[in-house]
PDB file of N, CA and C in Angstrom:
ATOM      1  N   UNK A   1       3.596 -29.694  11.838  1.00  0.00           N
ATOM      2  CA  UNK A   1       3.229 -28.299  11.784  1.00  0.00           C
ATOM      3  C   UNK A   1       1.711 -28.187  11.669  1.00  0.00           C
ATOM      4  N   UNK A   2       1.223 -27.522  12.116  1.00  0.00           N
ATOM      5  CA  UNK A   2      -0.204 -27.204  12.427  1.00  0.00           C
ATOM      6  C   UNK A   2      -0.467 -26.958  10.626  1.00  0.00           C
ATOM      7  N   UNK A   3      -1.671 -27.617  10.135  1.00  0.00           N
ATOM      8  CA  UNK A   3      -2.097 -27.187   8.975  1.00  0.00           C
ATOM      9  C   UNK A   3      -3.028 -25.543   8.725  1.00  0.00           C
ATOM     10  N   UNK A   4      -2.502 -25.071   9.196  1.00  0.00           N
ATOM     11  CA  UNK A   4      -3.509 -23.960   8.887  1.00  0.00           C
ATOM     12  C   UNK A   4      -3.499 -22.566   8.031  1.00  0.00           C
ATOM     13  N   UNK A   5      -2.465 -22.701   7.151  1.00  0.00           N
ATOM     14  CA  UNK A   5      -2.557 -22.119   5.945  1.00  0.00           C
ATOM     15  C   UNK A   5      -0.578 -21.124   6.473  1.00  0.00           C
ATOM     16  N   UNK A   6      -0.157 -21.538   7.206  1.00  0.00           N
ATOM     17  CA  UNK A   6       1.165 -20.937   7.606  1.00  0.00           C
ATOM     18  C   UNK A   6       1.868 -21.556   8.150  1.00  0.00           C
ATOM     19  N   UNK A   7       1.523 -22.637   7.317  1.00  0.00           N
ATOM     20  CA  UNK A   7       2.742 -24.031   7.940  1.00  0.00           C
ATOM     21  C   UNK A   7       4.030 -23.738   7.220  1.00  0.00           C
ATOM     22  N   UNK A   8       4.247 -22.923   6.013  1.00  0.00           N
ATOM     23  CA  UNK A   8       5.708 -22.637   5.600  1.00  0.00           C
ATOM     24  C   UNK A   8       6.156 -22.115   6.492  1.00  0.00           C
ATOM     25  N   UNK A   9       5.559 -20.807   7.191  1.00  0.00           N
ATOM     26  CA  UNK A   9       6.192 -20.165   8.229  1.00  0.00           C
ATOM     27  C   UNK A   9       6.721 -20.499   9.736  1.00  0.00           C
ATOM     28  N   UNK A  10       5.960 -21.515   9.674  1.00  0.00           N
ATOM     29  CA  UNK A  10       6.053 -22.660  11.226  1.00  0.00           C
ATOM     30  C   UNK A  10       7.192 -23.418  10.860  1.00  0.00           C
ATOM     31  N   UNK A  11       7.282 -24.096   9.623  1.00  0.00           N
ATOM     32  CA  UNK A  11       8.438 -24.803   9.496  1.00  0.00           C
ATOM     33  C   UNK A  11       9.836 -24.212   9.215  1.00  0.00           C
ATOM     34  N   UNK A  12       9.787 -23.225   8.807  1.00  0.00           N
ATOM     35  CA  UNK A  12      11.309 -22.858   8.763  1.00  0.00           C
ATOM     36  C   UNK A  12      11.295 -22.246  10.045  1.00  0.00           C
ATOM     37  N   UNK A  13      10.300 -21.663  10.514  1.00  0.00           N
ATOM     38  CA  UNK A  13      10.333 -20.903  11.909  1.00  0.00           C
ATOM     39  C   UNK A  13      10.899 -21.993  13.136  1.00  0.00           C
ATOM     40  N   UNK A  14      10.656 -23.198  12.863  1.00  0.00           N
ATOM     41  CA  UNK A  14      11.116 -24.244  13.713  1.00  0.00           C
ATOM     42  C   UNK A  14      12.778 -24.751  13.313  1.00  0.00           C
ATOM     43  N   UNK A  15      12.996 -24.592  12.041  1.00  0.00           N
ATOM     44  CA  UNK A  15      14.126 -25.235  11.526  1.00  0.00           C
ATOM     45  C   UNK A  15      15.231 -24.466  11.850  1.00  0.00           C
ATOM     46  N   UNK A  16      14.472 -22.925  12.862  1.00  0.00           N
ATOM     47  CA  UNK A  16      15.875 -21.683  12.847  1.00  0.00           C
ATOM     48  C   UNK A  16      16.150 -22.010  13.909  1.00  0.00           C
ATOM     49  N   UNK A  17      14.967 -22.339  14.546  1.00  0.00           N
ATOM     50  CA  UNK A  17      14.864 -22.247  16.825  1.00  0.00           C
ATOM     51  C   UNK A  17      14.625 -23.533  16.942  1.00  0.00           C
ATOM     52  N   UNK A  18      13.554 -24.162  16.617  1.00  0.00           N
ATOM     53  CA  UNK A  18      13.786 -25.505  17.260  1.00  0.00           C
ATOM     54  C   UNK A  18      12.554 -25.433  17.970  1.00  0.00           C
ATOM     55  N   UNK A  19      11.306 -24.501  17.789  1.00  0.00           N
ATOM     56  CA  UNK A  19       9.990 -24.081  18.519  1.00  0.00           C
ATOM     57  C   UNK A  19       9.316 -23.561  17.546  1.00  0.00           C
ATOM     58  N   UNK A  20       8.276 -24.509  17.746  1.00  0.00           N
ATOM     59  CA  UNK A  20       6.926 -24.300  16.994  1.00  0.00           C
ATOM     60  C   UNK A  20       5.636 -23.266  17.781  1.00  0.00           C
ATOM     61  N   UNK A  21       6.372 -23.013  18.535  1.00  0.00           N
ATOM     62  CA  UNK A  21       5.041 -21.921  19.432  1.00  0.00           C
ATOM     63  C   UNK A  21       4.953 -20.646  18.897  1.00  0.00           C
ATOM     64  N   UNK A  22       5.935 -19.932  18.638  1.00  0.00           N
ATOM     65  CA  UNK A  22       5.434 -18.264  18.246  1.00  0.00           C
ATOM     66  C   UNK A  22       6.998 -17.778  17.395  1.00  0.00           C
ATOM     67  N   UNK A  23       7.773 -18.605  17.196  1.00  0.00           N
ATOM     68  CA  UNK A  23       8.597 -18.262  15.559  1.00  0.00           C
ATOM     69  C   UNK A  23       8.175 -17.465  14.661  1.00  0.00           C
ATOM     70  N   UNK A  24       7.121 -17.978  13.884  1.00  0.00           N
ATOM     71  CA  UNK A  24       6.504 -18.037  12.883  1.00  0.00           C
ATOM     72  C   UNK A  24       6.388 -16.226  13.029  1.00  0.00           C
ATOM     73  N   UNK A  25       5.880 -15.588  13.928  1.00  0.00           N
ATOM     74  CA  UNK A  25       5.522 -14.300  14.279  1.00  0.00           C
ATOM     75  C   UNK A  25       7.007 -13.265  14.153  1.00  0.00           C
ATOM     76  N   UNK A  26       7.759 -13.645  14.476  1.00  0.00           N
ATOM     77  CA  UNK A  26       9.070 -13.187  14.460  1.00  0.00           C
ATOM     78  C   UNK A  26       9.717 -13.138  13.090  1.00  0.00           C
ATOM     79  N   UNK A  27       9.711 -14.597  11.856  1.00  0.00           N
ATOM     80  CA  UNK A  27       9.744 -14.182  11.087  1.00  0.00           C
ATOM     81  C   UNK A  27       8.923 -13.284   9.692  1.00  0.00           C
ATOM     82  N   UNK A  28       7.737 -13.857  10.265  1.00  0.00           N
ATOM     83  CA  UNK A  28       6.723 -13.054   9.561  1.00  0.00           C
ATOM     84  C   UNK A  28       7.289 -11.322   9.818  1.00  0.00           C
ATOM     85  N   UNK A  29       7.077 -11.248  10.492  1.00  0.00           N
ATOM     86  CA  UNK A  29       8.032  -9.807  10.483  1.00  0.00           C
ATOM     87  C   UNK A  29       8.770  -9.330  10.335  1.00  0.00           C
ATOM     88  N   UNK A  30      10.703 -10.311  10.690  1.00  0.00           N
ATOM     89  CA  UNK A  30      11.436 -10.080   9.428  1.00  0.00           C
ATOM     90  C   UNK A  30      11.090 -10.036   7.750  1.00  0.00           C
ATOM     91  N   UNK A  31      10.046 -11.078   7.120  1.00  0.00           N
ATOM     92  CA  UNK A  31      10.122 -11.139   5.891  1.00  0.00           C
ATOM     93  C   UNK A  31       9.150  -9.849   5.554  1.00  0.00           C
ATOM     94  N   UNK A  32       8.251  -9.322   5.807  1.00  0.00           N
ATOM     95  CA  UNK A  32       8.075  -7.759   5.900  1.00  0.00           C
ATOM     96  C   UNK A  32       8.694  -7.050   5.589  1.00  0.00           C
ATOM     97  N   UNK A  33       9.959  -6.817   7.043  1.00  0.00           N
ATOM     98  CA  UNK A  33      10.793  -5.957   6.732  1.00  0.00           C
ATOM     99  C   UNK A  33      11.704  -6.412   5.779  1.00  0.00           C
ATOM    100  N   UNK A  34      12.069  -6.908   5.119  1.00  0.00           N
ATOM    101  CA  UNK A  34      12.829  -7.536   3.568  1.00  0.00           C
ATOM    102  C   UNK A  34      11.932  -6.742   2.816  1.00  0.00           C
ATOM    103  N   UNK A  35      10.901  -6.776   2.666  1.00  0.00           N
ATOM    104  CA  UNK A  35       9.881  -6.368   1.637  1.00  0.00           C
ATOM    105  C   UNK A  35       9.747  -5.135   1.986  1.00  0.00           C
ATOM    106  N   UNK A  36       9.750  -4.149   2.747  1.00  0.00           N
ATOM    107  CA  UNK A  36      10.164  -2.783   2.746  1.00  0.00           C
ATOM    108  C   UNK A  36      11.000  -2.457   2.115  1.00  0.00           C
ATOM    109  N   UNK A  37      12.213  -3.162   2.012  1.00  0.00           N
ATOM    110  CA  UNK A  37      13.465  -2.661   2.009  1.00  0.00           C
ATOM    111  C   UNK A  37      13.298  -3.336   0.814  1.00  0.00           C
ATOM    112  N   UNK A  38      13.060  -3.696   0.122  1.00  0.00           N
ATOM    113  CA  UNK A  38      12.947  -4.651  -1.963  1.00  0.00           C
ATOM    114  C   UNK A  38      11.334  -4.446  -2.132  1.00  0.00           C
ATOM    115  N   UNK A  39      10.431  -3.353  -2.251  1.00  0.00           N
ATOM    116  CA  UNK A  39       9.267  -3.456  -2.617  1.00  0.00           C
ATOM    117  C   UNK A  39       9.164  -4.288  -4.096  1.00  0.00           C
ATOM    118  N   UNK A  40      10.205  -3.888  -5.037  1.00  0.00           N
ATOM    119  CA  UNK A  40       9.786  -4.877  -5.369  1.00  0.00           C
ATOM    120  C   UNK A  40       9.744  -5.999  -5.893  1.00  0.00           C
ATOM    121  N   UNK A  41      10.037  -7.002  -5.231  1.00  0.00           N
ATOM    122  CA  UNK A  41      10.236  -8.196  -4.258  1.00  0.00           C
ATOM    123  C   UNK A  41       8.812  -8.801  -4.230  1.00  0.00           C
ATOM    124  N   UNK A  42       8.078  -7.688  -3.588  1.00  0.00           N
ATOM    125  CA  UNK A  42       6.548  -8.085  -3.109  1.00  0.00           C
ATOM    126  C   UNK A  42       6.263  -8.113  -4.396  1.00  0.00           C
ATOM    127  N   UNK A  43       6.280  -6.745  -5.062  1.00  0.00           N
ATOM    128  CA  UNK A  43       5.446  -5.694  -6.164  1.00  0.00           C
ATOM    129  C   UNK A  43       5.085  -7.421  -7.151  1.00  0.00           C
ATOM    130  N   UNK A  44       6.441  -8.052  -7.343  1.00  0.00           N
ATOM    131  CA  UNK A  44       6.798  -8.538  -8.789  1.00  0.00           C
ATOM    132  C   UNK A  44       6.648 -10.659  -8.390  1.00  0.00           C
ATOM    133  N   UNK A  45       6.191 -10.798  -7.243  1.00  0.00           N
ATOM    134  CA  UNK A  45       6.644 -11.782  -6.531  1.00  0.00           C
ATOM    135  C   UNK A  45       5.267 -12.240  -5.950  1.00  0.00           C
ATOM    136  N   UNK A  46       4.824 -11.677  -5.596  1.00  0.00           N
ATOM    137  CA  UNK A  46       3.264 -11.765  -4.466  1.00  0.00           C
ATOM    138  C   UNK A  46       1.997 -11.987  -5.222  1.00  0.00           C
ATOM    139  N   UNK A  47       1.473 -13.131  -5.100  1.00  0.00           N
ATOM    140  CA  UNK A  47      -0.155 -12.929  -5.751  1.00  0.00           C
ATOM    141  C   UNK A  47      -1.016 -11.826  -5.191  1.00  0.00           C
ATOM    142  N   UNK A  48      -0.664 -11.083  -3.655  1.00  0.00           N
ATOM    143  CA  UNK A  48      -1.225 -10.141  -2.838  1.00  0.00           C
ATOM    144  C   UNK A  48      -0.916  -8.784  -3.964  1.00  0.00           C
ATOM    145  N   UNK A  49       0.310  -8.987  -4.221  1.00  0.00           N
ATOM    146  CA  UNK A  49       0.539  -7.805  -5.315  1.00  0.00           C
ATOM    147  C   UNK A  49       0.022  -7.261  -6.352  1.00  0.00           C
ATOM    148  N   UNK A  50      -0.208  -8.772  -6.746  1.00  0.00           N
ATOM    149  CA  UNK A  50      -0.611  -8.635  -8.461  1.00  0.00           C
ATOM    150  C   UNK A  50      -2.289  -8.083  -8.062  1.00  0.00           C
ATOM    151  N   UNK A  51      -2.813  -8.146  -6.891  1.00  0.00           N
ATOM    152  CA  UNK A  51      -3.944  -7.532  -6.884  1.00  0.00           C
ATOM    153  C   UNK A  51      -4.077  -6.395  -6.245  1.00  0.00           C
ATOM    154  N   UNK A  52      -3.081  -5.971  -5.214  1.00  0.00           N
ATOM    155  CA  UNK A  52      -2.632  -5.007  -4.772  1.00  0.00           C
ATOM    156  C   UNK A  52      -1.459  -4.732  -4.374  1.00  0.00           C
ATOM    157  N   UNK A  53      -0.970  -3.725  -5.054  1.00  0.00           N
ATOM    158  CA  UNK A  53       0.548  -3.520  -4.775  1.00  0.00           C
ATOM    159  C   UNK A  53       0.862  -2.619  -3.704  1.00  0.00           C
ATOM    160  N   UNK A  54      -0.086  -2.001  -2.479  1.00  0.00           N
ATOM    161  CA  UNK A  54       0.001  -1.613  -1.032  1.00  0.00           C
ATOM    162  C   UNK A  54       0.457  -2.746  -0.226  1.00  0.00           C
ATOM    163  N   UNK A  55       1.840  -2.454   0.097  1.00  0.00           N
ATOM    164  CA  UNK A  55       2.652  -3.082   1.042  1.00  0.00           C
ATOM    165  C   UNK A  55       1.910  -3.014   2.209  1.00  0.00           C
ATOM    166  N   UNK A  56       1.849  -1.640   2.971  1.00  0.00           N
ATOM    167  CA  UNK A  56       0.923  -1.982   3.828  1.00  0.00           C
ATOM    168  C   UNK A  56      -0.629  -2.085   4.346  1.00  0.00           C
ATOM    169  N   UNK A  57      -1.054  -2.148   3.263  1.00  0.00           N
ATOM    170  CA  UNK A  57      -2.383  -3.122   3.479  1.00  0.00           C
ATOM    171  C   UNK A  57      -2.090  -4.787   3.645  1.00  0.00           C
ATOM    172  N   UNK A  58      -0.570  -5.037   2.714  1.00  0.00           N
ATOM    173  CA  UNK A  58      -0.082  -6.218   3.320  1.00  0.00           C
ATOM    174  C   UNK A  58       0.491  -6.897   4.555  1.00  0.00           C
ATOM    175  N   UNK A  59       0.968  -6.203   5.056  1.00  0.00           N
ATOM    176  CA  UNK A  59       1.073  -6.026   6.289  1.00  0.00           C
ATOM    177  C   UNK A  59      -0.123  -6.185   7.481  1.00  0.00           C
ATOM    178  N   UNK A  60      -0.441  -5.332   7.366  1.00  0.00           N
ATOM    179  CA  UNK A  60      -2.110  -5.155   8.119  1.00  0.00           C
ATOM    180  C   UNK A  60      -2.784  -6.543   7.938  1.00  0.00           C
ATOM    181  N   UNK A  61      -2.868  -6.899   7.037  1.00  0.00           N
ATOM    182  CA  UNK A  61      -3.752  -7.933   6.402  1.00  0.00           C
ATOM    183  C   UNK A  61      -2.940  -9.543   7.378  1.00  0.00           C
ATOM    184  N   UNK A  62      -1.620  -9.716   6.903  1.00  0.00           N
ATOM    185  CA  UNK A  62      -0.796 -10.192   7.316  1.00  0.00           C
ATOM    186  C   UNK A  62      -0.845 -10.439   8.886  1.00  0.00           C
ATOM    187  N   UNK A  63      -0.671  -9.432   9.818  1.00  0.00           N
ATOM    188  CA  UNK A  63      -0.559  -9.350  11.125  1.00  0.00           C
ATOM    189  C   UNK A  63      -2.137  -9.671  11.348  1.00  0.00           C
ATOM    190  N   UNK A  64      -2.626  -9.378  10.708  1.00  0.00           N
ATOM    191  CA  UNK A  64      -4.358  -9.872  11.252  1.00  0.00           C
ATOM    192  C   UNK A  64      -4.463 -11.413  11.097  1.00  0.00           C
ATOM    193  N   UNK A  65      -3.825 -11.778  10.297  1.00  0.00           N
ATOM    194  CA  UNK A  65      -4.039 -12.819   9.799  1.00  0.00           C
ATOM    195  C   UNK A  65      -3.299 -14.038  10.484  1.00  0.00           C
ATOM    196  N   UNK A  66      -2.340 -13.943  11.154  1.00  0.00           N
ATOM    197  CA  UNK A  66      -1.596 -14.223  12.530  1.00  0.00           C
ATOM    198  C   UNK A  66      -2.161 -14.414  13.622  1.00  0.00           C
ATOM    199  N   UNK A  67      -2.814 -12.918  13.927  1.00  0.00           N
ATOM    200  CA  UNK A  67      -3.482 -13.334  15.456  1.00  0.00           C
ATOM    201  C   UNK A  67      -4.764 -13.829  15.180  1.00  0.00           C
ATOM    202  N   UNK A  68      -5.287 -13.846  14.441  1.00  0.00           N
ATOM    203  CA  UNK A  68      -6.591 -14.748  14.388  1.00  0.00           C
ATOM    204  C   UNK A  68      -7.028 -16.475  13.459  1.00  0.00           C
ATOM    205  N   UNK A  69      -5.055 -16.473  13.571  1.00  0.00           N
ATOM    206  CA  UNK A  69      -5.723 -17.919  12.527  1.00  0.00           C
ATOM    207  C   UNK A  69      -5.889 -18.976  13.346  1.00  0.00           C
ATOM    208  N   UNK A  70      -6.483 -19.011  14.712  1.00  0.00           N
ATOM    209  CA  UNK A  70      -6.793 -20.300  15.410  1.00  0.00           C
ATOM    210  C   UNK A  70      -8.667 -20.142  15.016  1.00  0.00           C
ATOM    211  N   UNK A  71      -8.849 -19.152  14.529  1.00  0.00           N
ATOM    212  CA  UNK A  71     -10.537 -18.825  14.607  1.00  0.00           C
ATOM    213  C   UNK A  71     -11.070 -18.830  13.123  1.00  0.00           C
ATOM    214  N   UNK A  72      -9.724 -17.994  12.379  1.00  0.00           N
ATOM    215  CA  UNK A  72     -10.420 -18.239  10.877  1.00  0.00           C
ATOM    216  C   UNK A  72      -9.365 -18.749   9.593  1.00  0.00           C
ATOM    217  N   UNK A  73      -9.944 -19.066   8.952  1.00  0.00           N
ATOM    218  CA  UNK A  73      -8.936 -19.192   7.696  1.00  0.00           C
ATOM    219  C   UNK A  73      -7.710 -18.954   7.555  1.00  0.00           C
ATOM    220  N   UNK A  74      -6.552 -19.274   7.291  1.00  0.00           N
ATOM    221  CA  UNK A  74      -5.804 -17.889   6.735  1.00  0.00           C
ATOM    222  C   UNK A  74      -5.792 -18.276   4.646  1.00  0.00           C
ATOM    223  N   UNK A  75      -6.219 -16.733   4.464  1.00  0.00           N
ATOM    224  CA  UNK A  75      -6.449 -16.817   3.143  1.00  0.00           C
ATOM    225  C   UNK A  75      -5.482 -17.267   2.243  1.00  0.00           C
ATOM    226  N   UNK A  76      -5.715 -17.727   1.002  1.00  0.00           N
ATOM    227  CA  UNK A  76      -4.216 -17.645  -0.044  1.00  0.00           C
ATOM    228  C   UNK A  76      -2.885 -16.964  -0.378  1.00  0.00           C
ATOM    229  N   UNK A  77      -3.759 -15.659  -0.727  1.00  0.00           N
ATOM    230  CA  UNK A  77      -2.774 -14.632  -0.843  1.00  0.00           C
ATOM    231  C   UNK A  77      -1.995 -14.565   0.352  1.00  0.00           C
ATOM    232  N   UNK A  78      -2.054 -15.164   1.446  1.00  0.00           N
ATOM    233  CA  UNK A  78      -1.260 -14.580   3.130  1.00  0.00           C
ATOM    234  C   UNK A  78       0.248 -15.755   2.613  1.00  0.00           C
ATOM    235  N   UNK A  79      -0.398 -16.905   2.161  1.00  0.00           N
ATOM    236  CA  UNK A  79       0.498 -18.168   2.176  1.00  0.00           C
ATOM    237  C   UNK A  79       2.036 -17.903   1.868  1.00  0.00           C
ATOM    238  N   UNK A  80       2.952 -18.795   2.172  1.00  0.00           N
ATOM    239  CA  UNK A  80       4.339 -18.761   1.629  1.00  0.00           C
ATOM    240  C   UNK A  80       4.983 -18.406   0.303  1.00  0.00           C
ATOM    241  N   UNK A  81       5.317 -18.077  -0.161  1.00  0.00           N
ATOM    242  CA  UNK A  81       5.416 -17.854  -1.706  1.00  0.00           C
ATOM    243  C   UNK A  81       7.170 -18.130  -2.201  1.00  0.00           C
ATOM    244  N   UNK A  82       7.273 -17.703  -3.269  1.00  0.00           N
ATOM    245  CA  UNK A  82       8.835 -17.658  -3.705  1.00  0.00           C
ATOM    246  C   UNK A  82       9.335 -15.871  -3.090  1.00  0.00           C
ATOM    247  N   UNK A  83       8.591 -15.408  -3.260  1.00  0.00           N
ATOM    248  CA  UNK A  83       8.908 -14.107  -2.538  1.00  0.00           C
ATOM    249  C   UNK A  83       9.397 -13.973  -1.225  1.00  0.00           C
ATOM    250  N   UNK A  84       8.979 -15.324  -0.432  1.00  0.00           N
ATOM    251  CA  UNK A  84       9.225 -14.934   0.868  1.00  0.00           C
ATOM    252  C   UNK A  84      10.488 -16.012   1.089  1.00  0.00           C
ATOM    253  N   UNK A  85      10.834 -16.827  -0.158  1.00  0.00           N
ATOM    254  CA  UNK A  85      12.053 -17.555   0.037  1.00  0.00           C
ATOM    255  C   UNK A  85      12.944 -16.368  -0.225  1.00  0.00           C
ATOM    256  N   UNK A  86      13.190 -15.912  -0.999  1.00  0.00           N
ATOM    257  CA  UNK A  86      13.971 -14.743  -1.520  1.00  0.00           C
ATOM    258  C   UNK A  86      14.066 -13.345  -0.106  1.00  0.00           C
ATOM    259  N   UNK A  87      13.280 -13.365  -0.038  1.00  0.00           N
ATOM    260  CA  UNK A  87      13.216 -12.487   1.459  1.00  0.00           C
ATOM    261  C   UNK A  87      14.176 -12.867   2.487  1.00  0.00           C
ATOM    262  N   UNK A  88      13.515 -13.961   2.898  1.00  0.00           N
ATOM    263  CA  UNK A  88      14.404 -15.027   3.597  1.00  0.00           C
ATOM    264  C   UNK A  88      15.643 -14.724   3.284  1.00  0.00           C
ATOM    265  N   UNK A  89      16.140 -15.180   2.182  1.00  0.00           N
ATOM    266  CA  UNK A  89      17.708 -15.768   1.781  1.00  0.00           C
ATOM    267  C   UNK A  89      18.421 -13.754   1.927  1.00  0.00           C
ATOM    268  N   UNK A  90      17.649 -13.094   1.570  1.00  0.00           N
ATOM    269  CA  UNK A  90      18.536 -11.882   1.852  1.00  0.00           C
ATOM    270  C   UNK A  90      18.872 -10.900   3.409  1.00  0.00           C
ATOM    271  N   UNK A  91      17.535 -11.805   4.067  1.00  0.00           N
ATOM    272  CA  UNK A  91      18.110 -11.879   5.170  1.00  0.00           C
ATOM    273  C   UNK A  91      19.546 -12.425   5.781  1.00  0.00           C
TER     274      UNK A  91
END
């Protein structure tokens, strides 16, 4: 899996399909929508939370953070968490 700060998301994204090319984007957006639907999930779960509890600035932040991580960082707060196992599993 590519090291670049969303390798949790690459790897289960591969472990569903079996493709490491653009998964990761698909579930990143299911686990979102989990977190709409359980704010809080994020609220109580997310280091993004504990500093801001705007879902969608998470989001925003999130999807930016996707299409540009061949160019920059992707920050901490974006990373895998227990929140997004739990997301996951209620999927």
């Amino acid at each position: 899996m590519p090291p670049n700060g969303l390798c949790s998301y690459y790897s289960l994204a591969y472990a569903l399909t079996g493709a490491v090319r653009d998964g990761h984007k698909e579930l990143i957006k299911d686990l979102l929508a989990a977190f709409y639907v359980n704010p809080d999930l994020f609220v109580q779960q997310t280091e993004f939370a504990k500093r801001n509890p705007n879902l969608s600035l998470y989001e925003c932040g999130m999807l930016k953070t996707v299409a540009n991580v061949g160019r920059q960082d992707v920050p901490s707060l974006y990373w895998y968490e227990d929140a997004h196992i739990v997301a996951f599993c209620m999927l």
